[in-house]
C-alpha atoms as a PDB file:
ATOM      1  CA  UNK A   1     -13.909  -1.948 -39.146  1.00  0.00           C
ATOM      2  CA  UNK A   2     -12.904  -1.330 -35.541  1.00  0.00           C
ATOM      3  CA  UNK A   3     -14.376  -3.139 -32.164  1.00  0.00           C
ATOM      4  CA  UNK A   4     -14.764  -2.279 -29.167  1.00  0.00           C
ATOM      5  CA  UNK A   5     -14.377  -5.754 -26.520  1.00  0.00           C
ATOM      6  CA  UNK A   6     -14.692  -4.969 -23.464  1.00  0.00           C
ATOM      7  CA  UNK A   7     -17.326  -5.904 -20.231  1.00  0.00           C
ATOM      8  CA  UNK A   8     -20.801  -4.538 -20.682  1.00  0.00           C
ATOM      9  CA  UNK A   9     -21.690  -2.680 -17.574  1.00  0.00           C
ATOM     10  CA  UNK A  10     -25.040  -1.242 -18.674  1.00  0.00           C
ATOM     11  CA  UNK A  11     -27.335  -0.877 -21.432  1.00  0.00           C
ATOM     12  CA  UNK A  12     -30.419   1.753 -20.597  1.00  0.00           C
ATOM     13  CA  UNK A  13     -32.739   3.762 -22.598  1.00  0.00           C
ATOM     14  CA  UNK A  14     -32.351   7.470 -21.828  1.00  0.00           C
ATOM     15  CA  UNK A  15     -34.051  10.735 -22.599  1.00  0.00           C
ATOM     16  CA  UNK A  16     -37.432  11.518 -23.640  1.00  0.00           C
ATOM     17  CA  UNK A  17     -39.450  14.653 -23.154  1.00  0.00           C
ATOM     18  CA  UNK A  18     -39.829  17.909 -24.193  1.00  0.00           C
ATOM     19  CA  UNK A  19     -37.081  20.910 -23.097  1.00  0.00           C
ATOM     20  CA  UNK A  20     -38.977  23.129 -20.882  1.00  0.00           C
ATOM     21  CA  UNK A  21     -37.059  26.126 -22.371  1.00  0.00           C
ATOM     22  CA  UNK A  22     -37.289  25.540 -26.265  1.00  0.00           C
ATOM     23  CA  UNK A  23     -40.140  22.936 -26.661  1.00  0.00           C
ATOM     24  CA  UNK A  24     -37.839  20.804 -28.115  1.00  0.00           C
ATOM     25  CA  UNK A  25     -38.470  17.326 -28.224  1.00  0.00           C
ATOM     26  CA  UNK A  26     -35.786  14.732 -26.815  1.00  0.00           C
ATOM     27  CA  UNK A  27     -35.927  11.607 -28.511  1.00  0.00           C
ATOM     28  CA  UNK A  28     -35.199   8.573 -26.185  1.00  0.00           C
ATOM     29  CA  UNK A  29     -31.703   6.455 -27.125  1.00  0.00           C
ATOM     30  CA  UNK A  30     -30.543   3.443 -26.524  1.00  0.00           C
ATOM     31  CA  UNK A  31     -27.397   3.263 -24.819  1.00  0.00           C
ATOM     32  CA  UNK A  32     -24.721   0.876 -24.198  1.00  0.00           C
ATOM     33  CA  UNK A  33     -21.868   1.356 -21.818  1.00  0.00           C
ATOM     34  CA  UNK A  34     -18.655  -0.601 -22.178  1.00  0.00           C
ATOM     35  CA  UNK A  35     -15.969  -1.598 -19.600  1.00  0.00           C
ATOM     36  CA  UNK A  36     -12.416  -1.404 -21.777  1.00  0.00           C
ATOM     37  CA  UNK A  37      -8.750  -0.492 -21.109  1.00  0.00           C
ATOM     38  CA  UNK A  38      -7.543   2.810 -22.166  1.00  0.00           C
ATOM     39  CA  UNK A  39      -3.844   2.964 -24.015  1.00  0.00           C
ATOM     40  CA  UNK A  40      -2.122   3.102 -20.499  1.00  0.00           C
ATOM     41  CA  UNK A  41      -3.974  -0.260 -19.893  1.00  0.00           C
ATOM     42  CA  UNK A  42      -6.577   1.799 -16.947  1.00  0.00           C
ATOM     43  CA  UNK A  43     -10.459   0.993 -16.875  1.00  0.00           C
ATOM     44  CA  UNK A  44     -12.027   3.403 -18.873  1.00  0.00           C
ATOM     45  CA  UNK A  45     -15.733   3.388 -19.735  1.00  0.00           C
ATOM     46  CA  UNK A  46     -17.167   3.869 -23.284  1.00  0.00           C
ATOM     47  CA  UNK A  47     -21.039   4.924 -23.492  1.00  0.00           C
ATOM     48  CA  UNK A  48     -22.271   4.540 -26.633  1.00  0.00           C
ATOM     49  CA  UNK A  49     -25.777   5.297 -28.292  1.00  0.00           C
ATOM     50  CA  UNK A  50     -26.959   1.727 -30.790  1.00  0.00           C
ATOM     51  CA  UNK A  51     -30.034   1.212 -32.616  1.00  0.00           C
ATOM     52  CA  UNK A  52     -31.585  -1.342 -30.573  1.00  0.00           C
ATOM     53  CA  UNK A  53     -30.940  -2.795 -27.023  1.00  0.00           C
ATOM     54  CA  UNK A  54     -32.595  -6.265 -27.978  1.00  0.00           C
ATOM     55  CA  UNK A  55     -29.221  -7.730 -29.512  1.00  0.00           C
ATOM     56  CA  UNK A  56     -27.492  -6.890 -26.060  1.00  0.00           C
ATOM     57  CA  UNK A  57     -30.037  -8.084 -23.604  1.00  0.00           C
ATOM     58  CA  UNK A  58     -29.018 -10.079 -20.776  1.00  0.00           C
ATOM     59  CA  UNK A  59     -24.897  -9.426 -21.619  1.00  0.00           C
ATOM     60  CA  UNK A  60     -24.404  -7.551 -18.267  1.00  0.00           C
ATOM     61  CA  UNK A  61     -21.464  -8.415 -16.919  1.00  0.00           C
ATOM     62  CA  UNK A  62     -19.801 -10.067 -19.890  1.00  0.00           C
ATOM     63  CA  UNK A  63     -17.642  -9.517 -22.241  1.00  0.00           C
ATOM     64  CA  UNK A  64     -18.796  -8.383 -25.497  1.00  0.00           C
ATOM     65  CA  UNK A  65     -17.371  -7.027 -28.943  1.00  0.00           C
ATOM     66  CA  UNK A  66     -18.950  -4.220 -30.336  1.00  0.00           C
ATOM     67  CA  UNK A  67     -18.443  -2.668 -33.404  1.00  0.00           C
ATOM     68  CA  UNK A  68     -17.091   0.699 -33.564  1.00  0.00           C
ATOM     69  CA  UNK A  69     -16.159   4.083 -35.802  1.00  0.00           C
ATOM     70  CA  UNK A  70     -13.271   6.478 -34.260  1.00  0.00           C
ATOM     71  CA  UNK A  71     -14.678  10.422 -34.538  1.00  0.00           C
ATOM     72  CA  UNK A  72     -12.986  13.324 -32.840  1.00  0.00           C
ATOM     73  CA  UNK A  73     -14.422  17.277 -32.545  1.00  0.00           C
ATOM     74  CA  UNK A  74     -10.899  18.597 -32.679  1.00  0.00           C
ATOM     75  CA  UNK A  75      -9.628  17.028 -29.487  1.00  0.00           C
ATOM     76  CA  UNK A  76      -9.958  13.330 -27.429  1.00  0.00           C
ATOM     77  CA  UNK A  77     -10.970  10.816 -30.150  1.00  0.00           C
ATOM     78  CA  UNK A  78     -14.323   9.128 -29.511  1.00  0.00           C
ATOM     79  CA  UNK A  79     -16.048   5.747 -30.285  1.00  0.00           C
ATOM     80  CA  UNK A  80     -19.481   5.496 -31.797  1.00  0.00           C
ATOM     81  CA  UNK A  81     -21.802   1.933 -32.440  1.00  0.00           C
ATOM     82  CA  UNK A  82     -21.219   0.828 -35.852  1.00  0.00           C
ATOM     83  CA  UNK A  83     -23.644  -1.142 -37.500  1.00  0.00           C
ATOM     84  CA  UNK A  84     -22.989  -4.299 -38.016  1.00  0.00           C
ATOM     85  CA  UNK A  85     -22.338  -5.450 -41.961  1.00  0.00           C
END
C-alpha cells in the first residue's frame, strides 16, 4: 500500500443536488485535500474523495498520512483514498 503524508489543508463535503439539465442527481462526497511535495520537491495539493470525514476531524493544519492507490486515464498519474486494512 501507498500513503500519502502530507499537511491537511481542508476536508469539506461537496456536491448535492440535482443537474438542472439531465435531472441527475449529485451525490454529496467527502473530500480531503492534502498539502504534499511533488517529485521536484514543489507544494502540490492532492484532493481526494474518502468515505467519511469523522476520522479526519480537527487535523487541519497537521500533518497526516493517508492511505493511497496510484490510477492514471492515460496521462498525469493520480492518487485516490484507500481504505484502510
Amino acid at each position: 500500500m501507498l500513503t500519502l503524508t502530507g499537511t491537511m489543508r481542508a476536508g469539506v463535503q461537496v456536491g448535492g443536488g440535482v443537474n438542472r439539465k439531465t435531472g441527475e442527481v449529485i451525490p454529496v462526497r467527502s473530500v480531503l485535500q492534502v498539502e504534499g511535495l511533488d517529485h521536484r520537491g514543489l507544494v502540490q495539493l492532492f484532493t481526494l474523495t474518502v468515505p467519511d470525514l469523522a476520522e479526519f476531524a480537527g487535523q487541519e493544519g497537521k500533518t497526516i498520512t493517508v492511505p493511497v492507490r496510484p490510477w492514471s486515464a492515460g496521462g498525469t498519474v493520480s492518487l485516490a483514498y484507500e481504505g484502510r486494512k
